[in-house]
Protein backbone atom coordinates (compact mmCIF):
# COMPACT_ATOMS: atom_id res chain seq x y z
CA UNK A 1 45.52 56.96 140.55
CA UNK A 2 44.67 58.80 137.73
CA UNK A 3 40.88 59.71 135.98
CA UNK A 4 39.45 61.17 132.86
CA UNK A 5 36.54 63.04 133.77
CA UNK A 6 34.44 64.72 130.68
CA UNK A 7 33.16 68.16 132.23
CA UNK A 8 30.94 69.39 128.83
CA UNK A 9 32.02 71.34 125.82
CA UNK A 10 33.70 68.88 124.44
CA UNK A 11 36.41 68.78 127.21
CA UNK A 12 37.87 66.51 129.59
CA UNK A 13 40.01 66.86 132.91
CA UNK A 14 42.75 64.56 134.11
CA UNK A 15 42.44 64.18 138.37
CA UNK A 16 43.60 62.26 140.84
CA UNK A 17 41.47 59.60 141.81
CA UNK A 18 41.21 57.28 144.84
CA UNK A 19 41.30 53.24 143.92
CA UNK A 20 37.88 51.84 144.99
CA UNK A 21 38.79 48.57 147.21
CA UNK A 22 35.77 45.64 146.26
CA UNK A 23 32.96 45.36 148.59
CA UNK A 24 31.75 41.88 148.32
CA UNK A 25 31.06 40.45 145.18
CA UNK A 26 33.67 42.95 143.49
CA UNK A 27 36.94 43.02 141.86
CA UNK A 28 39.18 46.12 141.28
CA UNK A 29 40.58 46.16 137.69
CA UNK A 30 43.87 47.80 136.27
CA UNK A 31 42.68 48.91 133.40
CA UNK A 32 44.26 48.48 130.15
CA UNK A 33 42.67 49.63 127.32
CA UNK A 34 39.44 51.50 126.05
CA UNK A 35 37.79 52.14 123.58
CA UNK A 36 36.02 55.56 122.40
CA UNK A 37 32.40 54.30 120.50
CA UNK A 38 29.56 56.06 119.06
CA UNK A 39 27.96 56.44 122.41
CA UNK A 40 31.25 58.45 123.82
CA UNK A 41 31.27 60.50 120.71
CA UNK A 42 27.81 61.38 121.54
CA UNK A 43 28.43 62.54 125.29
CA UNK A 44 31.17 64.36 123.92
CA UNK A 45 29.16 66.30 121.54
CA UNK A 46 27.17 67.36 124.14
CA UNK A 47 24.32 65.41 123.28
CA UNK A 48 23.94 63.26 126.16
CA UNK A 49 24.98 66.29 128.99
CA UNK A 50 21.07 65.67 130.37
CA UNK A 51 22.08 61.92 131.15
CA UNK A 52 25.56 61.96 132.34
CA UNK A 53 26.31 63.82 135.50
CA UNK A 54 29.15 66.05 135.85
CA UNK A 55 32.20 65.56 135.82
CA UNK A 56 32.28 61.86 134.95
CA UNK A 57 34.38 59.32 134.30
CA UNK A 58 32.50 57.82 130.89
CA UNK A 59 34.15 54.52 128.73
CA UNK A 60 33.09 51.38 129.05
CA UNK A 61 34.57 49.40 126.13
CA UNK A 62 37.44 47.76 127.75
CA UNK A 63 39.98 45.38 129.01
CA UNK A 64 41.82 45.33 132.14
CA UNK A 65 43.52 43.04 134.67
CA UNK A 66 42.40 41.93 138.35
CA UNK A 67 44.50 43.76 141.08
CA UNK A 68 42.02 42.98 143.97
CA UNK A 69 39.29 40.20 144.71
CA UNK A 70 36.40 41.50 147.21
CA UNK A 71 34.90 38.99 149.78
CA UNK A 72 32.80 36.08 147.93
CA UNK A 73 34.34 36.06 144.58
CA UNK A 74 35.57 32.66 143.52
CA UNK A 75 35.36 32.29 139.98
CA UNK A 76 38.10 35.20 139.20
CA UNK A 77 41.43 35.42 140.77
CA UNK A 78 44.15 38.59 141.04
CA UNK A 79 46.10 38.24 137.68
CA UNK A 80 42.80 37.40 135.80
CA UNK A 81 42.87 38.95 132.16
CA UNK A 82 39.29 40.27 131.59
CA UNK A 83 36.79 42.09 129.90
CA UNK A 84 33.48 44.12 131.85
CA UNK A 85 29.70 43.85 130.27
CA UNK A 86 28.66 47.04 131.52
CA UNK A 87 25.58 46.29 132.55
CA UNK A 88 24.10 47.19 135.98
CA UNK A 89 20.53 45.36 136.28
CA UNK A 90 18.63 45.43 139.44
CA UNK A 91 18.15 41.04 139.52
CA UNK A 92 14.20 41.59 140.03
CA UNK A 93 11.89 43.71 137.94
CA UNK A 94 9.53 41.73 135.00
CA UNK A 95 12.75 41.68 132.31
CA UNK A 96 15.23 40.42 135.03
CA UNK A 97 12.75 37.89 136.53
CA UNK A 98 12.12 36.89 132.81
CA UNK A 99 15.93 35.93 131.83
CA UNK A 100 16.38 39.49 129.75
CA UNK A 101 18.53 41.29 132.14
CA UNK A 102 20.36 42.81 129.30
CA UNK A 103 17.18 44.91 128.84
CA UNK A 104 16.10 45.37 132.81
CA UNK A 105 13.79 47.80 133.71
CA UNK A 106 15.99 49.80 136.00
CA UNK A 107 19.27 49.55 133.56
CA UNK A 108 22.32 51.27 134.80
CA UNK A 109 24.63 51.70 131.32
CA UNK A 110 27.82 51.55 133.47
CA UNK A 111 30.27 54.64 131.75
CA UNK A 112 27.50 56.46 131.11
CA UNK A 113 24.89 56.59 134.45
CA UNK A 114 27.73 55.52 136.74
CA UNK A 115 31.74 55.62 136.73
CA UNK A 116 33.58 54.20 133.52
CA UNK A 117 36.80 52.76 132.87
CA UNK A 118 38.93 55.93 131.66
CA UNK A 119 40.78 55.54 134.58
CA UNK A 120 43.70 53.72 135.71
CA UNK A 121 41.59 51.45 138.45
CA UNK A 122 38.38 50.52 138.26
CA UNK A 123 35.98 48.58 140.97
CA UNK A 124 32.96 46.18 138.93
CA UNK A 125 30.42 43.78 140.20
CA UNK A 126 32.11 39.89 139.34
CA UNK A 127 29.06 39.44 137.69
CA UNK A 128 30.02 42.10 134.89
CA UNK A 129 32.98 40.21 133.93
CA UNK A 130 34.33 37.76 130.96
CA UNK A 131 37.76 36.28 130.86
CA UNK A 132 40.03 36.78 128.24
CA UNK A 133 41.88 33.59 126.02
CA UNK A 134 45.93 34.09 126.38
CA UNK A 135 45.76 34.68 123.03
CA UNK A 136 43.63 37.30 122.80
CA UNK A 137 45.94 40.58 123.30
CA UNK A 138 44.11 43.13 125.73
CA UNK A 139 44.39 45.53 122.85
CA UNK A 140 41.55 43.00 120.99
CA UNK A 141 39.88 42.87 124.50
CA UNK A 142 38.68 46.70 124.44
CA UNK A 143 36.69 45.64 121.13
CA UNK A 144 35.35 42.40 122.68
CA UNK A 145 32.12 44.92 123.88
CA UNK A 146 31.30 46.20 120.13
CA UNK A 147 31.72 42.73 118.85
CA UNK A 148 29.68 41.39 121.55
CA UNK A 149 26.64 44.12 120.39
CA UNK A 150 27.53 42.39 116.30
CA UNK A 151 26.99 38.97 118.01
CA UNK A 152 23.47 39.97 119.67
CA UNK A 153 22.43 41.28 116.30
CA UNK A 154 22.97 37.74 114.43
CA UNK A 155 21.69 35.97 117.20
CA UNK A 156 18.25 38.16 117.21
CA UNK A 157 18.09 37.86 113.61
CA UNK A 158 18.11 34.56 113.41
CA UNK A 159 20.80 34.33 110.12
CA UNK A 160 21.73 31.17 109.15
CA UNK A 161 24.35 29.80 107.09
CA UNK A 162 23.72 30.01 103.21
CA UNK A 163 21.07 32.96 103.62
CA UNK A 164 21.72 36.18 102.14
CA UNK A 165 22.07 39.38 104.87
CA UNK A 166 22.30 43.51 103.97
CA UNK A 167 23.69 45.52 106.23
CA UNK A 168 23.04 49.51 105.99
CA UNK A 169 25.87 51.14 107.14
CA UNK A 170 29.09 50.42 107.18
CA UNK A 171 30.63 52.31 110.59
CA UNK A 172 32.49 49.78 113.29
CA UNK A 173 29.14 48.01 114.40
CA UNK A 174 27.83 47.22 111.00
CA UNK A 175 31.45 45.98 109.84
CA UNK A 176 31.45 43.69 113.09
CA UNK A 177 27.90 42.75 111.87
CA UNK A 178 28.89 41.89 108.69
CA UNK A 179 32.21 39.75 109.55
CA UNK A 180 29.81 38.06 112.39
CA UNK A 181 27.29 37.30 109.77
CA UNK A 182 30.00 35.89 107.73
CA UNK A 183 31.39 33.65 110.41
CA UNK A 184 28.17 31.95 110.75
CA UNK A 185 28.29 31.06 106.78
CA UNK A 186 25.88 34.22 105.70
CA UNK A 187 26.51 36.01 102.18
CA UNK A 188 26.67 39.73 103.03
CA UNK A 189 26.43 42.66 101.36
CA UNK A 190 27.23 46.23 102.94
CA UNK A 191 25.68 49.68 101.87
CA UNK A 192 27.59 52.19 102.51
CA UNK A 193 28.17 55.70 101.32
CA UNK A 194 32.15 56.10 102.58
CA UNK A 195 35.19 55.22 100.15
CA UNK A 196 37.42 54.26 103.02
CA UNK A 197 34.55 52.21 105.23
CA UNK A 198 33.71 50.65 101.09
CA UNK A 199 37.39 49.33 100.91
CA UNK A 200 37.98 48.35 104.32
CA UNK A 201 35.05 46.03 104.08
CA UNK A 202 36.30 44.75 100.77
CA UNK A 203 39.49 43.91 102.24
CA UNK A 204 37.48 41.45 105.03
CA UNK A 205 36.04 39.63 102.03
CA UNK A 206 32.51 41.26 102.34
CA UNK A 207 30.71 43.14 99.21
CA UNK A 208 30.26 47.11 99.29
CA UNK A 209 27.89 48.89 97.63
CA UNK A 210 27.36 52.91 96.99
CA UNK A 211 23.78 53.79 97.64
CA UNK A 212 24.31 56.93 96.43
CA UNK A 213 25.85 55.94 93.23
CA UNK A 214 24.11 52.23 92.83
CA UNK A 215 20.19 51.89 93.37
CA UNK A 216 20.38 49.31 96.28
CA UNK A 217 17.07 48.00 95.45
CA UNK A 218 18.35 46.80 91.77
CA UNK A 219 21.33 45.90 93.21
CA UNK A 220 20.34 43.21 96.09
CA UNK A 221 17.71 42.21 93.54
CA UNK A 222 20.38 41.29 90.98
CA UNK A 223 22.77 40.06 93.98
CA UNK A 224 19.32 37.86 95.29
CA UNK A 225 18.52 36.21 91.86
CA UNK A 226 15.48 38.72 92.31
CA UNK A 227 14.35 37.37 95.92
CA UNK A 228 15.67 40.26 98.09
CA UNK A 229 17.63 39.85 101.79
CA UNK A 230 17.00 37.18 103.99
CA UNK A 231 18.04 39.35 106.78
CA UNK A 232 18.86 43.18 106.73
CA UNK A 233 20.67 45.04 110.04
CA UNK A 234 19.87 48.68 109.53
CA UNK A 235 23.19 50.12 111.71
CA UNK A 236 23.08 53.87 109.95
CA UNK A 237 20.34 55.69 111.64
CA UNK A 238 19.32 57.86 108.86
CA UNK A 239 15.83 57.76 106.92
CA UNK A 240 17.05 56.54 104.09
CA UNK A 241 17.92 53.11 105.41
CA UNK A 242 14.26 52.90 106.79
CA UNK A 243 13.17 53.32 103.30
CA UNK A 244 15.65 50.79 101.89
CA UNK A 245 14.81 48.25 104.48
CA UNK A 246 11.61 47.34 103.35
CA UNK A 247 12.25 47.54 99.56
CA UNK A 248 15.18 45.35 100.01
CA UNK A 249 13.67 42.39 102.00
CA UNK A 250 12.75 39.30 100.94
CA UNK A 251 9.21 37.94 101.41
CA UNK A 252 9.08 36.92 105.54
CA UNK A 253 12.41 38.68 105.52
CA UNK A 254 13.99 39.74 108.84
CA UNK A 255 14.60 43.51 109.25
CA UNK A 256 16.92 44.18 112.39
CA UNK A 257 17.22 47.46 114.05
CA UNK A 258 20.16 48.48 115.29
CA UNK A 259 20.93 52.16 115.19
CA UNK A 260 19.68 54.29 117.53
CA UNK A 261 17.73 56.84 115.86
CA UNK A 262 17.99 60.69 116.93
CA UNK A 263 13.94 61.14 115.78
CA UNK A 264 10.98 59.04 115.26
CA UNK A 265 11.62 57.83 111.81
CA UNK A 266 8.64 57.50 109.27
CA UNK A 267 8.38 53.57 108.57
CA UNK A 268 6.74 51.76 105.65
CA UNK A 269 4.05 49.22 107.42
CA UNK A 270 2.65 48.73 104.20
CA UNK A 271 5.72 46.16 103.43
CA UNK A 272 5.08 44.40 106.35
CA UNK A 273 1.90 43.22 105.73
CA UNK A 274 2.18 42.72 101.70
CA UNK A 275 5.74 40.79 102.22
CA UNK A 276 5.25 39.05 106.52
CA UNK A 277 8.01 41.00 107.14
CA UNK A 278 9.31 40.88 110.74
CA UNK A 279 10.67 43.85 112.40
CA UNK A 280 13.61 42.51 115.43
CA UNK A 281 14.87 45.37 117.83
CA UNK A 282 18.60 43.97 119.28
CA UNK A 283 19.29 46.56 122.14
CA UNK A 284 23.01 45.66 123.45
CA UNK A 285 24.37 42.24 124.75
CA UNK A 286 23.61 38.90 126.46
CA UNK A 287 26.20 36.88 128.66
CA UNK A 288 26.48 34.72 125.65
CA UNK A 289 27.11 37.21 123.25
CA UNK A 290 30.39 37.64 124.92
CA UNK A 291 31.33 34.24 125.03
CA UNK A 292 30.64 34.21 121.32
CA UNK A 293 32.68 37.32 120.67
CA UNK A 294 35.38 36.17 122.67
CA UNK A 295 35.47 32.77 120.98
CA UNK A 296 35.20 34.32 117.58
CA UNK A 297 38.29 36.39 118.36
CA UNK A 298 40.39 33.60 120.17
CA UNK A 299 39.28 30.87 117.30
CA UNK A 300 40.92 33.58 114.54
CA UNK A 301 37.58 33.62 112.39
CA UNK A 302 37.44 37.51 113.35
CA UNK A 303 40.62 39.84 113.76
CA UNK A 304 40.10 42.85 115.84
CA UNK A 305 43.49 43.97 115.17
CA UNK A 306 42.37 45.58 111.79
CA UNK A 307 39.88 47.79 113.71
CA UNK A 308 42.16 49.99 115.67
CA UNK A 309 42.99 53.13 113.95
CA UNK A 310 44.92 54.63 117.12
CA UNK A 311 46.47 54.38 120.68
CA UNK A 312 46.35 56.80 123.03
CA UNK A 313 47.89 57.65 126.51
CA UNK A 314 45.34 58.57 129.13
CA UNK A 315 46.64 61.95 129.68
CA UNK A 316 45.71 62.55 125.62
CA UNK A 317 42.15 61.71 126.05
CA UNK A 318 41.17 64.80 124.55
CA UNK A 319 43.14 64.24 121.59
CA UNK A 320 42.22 60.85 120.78
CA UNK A 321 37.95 62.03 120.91
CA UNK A 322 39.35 64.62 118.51
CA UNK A 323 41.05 62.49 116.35
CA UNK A 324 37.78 60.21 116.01
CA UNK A 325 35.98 63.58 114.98
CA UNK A 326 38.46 64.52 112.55
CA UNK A 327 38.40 61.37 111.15
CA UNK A 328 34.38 59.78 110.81
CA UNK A 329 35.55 57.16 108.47
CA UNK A 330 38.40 55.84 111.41
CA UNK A 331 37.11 52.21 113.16
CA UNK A 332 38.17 52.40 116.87
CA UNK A 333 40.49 54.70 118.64
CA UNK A 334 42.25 53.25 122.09
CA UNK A 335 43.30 54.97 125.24
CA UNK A 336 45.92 52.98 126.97
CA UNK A 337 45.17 53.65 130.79
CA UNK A 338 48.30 52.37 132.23
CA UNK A 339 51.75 52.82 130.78
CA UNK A 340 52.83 49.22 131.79
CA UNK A 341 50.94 47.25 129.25
């Protein structure tokens, strides 16, 4: 059994690993694909070297198949096509007790503070896992996680069908936001200051704007017959989405934050009082989220297909984090972690 551990710098080393048999209440996964997100490319720039200890196995964007069932588990079988929610919540703190494990007190992000999935076998809690549709490849699966984040941002926003959404920035989240969005009968407009990320949005039906070349203001003005967004996702991170975000809303509009920003960012609370504005934080994924993403996939109202730029072997992990770096504008790059796929 073969690992990916990243060991700093920017670096990664291939080992030998030991398969994990289930305790109770466990499965062990072959694991087919993952996929590298923002978070990875973070830990791989170094950024995250405080949190993660080394030399870990990171990933947790994936899809895999059951090998072994551990004592208690009745709802999965060996053969089982799945995808994990990598979420490790303790079951009894104020959040868990409260129905919002998703944001538990004593989160464990699994690929990140424990063991992830670039490896060939991997040993999860039941509890973490969704099945896949037969006709949902397990190439779509690995993107089942970033769509599920997409489907927790509509559902905290509240977007309905016939209202008008903005989303500010136009990387792999905030096209799954927008296509989401879409799929519940929203009009959407993206902002975004890439050519390629413009057109590929284009090509999924959804408007793109230039901020730098179009004054987004004017522009969801005209778009809004002058009443501004129902709903705007701000997915970029930079300060000049917070400034747009409250220019560009509608009176009670619905601002939801999704990026994760590197510094406190300076925030107009004048425009929530004068307009009701409502600020919504959406921090990762319900249960239901999944479902939803995996229903949105399997129904054919979203294709994930579009969103991989590459496939990579295992042993070439270090090549494919490189190839998202030397590429910001690619959507999702793929490690295959078993040659019999």
């Amino acid at each position: 059994m073969q690992a990916a551990q990243y060991i700093g710098n920017k670096s990664f080393q291939i080992v030998e690993g030991k398969s994990i048999a289930p305790a109770a209440g466990e499965v062990r996964l072959r694991v087919s694909f993952v996929g590298i997100c923002g978070t990875d490319m973070h830990i791989y720039h170094g950024v995250m070297d405080q949190r993660v200890k080394m030399p870990q196995t990171i990933g947790h964007e994936m899809s895999g198949v059951i090998e072994e069932v551990g004592e208690g588990v009745t709802d999965y079988k060996v053969g089982d096509r799945v995808v994990v929610r990598p979420l490790d919540y303790c079951g009894d703190c104020p959040a868990c007790n409260a129905g919002h494990s998703h944001v538990c007190h004593n989160l464990k992000f699994m690929g990140i503070d424990s063991p992830g999935a670039f490896q060939n076998s991997w040993t999860v809690k039941a509890r973490t896992l969704h099945r896949l549709p037969d006709n949902v490849s397990l190439k779509e699966g690995a993107l089942i996680e970033p769509l599920s984040v997409a489907c927790h941002d509509i559902s905290r926003s509240r977007l309905q069908a016939g209202e008008k959404a903005v989303v500010i920035g136009g990387g792999p989240i905030g096209q799954l936001v927008a296509l989401v969005a879409k799929s519940v009968g929203a009009e959407v407009m993206l902002s975004e200051v890439n050519a390629t990320r413009r057109e590929f949005a284009s090509k999924n039906g959804v408007l793109a704007v230039n901020p730098l070349e179009q004054d987004i203001e004017a522009s969801v003005k005209e778009w809004t017959g002058g009443k501004g967004a129902d709903v705007v996702f701000e997915v970029s991170g930079v300060q000049a989405a917070i400034d747009a975000m409250t220019k560009i809303a509608a009176v009670r509009g619905r601002i939801c934050m999704v990026a994760i920003h590197s510094t406190k960012p300076a925030v107009d609370l004048f425009q929530f009082f004068w307009k009701e504005l409502e600020l919504l934080g959406a921090r990762v994924y319900e249960s239901a989220d999944f479902d939803m993403a995996i229903d949105l996939v399997a129904s054919g109202k979203i294709d994930l297909q579009a969103f991989i730029s590459s496939i990579s072997p295992l042993s070439d992990i270090g090549g494919a984090f490189a190839s998202m770096d030397n590429n910001p504008a690619g959507m999702k790059a793929l490690v295959s972690c078993n040659l019999e796929q």
